[in-house]
Protein backbone atom coordinates (compact mmCIF):
# COMPACT_ATOMS: atom_id res chain seq x y z
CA UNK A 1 107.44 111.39 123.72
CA UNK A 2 111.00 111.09 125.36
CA UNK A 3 112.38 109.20 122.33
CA UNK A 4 115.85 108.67 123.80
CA UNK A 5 113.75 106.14 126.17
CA UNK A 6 112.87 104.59 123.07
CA UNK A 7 113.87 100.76 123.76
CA UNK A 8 114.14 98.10 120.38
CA UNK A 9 114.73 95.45 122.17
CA UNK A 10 111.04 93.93 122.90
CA UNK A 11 110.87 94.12 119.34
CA UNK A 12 114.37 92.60 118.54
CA UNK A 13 113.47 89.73 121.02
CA UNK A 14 110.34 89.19 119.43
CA UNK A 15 111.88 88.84 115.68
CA UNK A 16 114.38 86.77 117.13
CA UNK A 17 111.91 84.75 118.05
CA UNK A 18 109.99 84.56 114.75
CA UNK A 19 113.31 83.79 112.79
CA UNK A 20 113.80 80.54 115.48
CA UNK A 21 110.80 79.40 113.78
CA UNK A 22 111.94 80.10 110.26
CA UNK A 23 111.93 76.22 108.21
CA UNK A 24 114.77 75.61 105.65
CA UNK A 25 111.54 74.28 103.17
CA UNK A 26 110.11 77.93 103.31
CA UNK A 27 113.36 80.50 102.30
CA UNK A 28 111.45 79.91 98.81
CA UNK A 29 108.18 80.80 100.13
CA UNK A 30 107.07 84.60 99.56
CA UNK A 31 106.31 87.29 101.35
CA UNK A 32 104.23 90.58 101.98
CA UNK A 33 107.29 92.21 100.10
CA UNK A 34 106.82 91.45 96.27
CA UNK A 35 109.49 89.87 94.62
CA UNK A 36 111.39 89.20 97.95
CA UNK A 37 111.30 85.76 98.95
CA UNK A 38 111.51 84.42 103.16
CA UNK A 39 115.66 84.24 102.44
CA UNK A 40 115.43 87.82 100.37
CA UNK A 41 113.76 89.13 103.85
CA UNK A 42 115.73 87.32 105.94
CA UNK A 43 119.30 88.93 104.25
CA UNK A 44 117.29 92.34 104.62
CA UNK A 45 117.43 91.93 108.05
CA UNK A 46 120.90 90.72 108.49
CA UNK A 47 122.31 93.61 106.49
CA UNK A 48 119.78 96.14 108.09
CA UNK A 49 120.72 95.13 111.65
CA UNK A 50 124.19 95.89 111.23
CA UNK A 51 123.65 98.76 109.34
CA UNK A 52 121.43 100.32 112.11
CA UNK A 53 123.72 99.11 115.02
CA UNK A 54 126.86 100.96 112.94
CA UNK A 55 124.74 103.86 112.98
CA UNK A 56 124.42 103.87 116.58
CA UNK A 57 127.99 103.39 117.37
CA UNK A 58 128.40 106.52 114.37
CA UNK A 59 130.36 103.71 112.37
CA UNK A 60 130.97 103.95 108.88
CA UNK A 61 129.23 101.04 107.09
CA UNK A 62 129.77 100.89 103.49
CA UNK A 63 126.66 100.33 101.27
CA UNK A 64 123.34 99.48 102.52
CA UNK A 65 120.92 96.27 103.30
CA UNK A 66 120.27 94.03 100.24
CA UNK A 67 117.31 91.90 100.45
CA UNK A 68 118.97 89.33 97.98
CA UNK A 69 117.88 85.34 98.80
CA UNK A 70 120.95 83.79 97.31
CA UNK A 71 123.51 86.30 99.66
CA UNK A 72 121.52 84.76 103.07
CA UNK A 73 124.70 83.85 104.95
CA UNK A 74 124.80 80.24 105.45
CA UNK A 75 124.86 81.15 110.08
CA UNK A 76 121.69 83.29 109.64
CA UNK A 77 120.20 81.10 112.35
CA UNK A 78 122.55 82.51 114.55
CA UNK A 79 124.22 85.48 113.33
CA UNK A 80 120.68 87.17 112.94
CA UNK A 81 119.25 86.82 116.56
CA UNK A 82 122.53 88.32 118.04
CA UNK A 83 122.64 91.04 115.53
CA UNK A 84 119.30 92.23 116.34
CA UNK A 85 120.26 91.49 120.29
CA UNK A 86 123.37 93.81 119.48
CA UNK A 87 120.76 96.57 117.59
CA UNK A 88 118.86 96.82 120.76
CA UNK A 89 122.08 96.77 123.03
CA UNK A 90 123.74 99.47 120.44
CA UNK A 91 120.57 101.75 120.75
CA UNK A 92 120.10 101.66 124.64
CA UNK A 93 123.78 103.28 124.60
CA UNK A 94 123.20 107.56 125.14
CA UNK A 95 125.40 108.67 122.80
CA UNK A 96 123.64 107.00 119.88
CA UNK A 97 120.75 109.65 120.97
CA UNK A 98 123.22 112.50 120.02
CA UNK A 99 123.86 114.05 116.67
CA UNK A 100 123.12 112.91 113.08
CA UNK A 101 123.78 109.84 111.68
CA UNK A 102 123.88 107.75 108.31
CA UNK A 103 122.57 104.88 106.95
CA UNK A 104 122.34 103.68 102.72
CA UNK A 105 123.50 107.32 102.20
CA UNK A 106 120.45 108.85 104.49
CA UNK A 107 122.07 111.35 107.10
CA UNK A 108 119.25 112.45 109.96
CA UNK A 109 119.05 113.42 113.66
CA UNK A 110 119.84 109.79 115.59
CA UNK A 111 116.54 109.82 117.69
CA UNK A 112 114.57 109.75 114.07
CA UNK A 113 117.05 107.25 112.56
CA UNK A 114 116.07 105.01 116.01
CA UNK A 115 112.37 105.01 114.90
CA UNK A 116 113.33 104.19 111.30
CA UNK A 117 115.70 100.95 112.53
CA UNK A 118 112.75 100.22 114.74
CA UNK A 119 110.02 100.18 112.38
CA UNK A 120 112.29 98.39 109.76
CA UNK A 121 112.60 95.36 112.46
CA UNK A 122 109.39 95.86 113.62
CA UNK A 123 107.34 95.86 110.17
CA UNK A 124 109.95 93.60 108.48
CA UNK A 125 109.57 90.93 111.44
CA UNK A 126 105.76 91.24 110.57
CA UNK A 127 106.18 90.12 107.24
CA UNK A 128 108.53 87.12 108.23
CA UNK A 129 105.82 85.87 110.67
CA UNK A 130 102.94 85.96 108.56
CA UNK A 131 105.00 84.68 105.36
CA UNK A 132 106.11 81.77 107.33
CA UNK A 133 103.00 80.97 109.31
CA UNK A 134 104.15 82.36 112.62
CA UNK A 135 102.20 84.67 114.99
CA UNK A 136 103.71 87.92 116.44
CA UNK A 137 103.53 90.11 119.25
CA UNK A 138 103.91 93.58 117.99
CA UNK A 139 104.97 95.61 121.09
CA UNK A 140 102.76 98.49 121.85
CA UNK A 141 105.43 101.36 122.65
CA UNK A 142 107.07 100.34 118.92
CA UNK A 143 103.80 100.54 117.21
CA UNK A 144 102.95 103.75 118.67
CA UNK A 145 106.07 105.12 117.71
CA UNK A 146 106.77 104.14 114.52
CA UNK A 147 102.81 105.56 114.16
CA UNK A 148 104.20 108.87 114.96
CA UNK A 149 107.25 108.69 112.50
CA UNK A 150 105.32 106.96 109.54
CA UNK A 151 102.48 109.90 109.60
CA UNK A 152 99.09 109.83 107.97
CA UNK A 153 100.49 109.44 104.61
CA UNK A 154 97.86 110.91 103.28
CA UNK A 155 100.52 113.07 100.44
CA UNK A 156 103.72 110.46 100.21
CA UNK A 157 104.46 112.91 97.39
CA UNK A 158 107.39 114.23 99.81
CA UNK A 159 108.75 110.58 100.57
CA UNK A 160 112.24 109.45 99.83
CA UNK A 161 111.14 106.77 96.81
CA UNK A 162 111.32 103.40 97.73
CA UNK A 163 110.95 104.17 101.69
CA UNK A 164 107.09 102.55 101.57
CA UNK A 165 104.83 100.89 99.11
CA UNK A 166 101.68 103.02 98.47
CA UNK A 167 99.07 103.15 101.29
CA UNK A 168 96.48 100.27 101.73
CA UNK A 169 93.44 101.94 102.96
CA UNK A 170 92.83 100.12 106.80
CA UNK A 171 89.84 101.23 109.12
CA UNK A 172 89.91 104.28 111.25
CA UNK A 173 89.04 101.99 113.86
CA UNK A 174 91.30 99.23 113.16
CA UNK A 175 94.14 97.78 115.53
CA UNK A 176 97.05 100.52 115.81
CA UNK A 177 99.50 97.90 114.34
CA UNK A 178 97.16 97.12 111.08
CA UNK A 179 96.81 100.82 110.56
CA UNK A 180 100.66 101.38 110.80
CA UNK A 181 100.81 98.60 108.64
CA UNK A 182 98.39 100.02 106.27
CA UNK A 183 100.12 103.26 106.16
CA UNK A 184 103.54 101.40 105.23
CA UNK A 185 102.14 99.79 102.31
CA UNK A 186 101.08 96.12 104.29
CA UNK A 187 97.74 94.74 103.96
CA UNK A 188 97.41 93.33 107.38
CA UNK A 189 95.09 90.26 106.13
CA UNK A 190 97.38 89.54 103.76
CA UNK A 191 98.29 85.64 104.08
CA UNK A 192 100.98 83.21 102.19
């Protein structure tokens, strides 16, 4: 797989989407992430879009995404579907391809740091769909891809710690998407 042709914006559109459909009633509600609540997620992905983008331009970007409900920016109707607009944009942009890059302290090559920003929106925007009712089209070029990255999992002994809950055994035969989900530590029937 070319991965430089790797494009996050199908998958950016489609959380974009999903977040339209976010209600104020459920920022309490929770979600396939325990302990993080819809507004938790939902300042995940604000501070993981930017931190992805930086990485792309090879900005510095101090810290790393929280996933803290009570630091949800007040615009996060608007401020999150042009960050993850500006992700994909970032991304599509061929020196972001090029070199290593950083992100919450992590330095690898750029094209594998492109699959991890990608599978954080695309995984992440799973979890805000089903905790808030929503259904979502996982794109099929993102799911085979972040397949690739996430591996078999079958010894996450290696693993940075915190990078994926522990691996909820999904059919051989199941949808690519609930297996990647599986292997990421997502039951994919799991339901609010």
């Amino acid at each position: 797989m070319e991965t430089t042709t790797l494009d996050l914006g199908p998958q950016t559109a489609e959380v974009a989407r999903v977040v339209a459909g976010v209600r104020d009633e459920q920022l309490g509600d929770p979600t396939p992430c325990e302990g993080m609540p819809v507004a938790g997620l939902l300042d995940h992905l604000v501070g993981l879009t930017l931190a992805f983008r930086f990485a792309a331009e090879k900005t510095a970007f101090e810290g790393g995404p929280s996933a803290d409900a009570a630091a949800l920016p007040a615009d996060w109707r608007t401020r999150l579907p042009a960050q993850l607009e500006a992700l994909a944009a970032a991304w599509r942009e061929p020196a972001a391809w090029e070199g290593e890059v950083e992100v919450a302290g992590v330095r690898m090559p750029a094209p594998a740091m492109a699959t991890v920003a990608l599978d954080e929106v695309l995984v992440h925007g799973w979890d805000l769909a089903v905790a808030t009712g929503q259904g979502y089209r996982p794109d099929d070029a993102a799911v085979q891809a972040c397949l690739e990255f996430v591996g078999d999992r079958s010894d996450p002994s290696g693993e940075p710690a915190g990078l994926f809950g522990p691996p909820v055994p999904v059919p051989d035969d199941a949808p690519a998407f609930d297996r990647l989900l599986g292997r990421t530590g997502r039951d994919p029937r799991w339901r609010r």
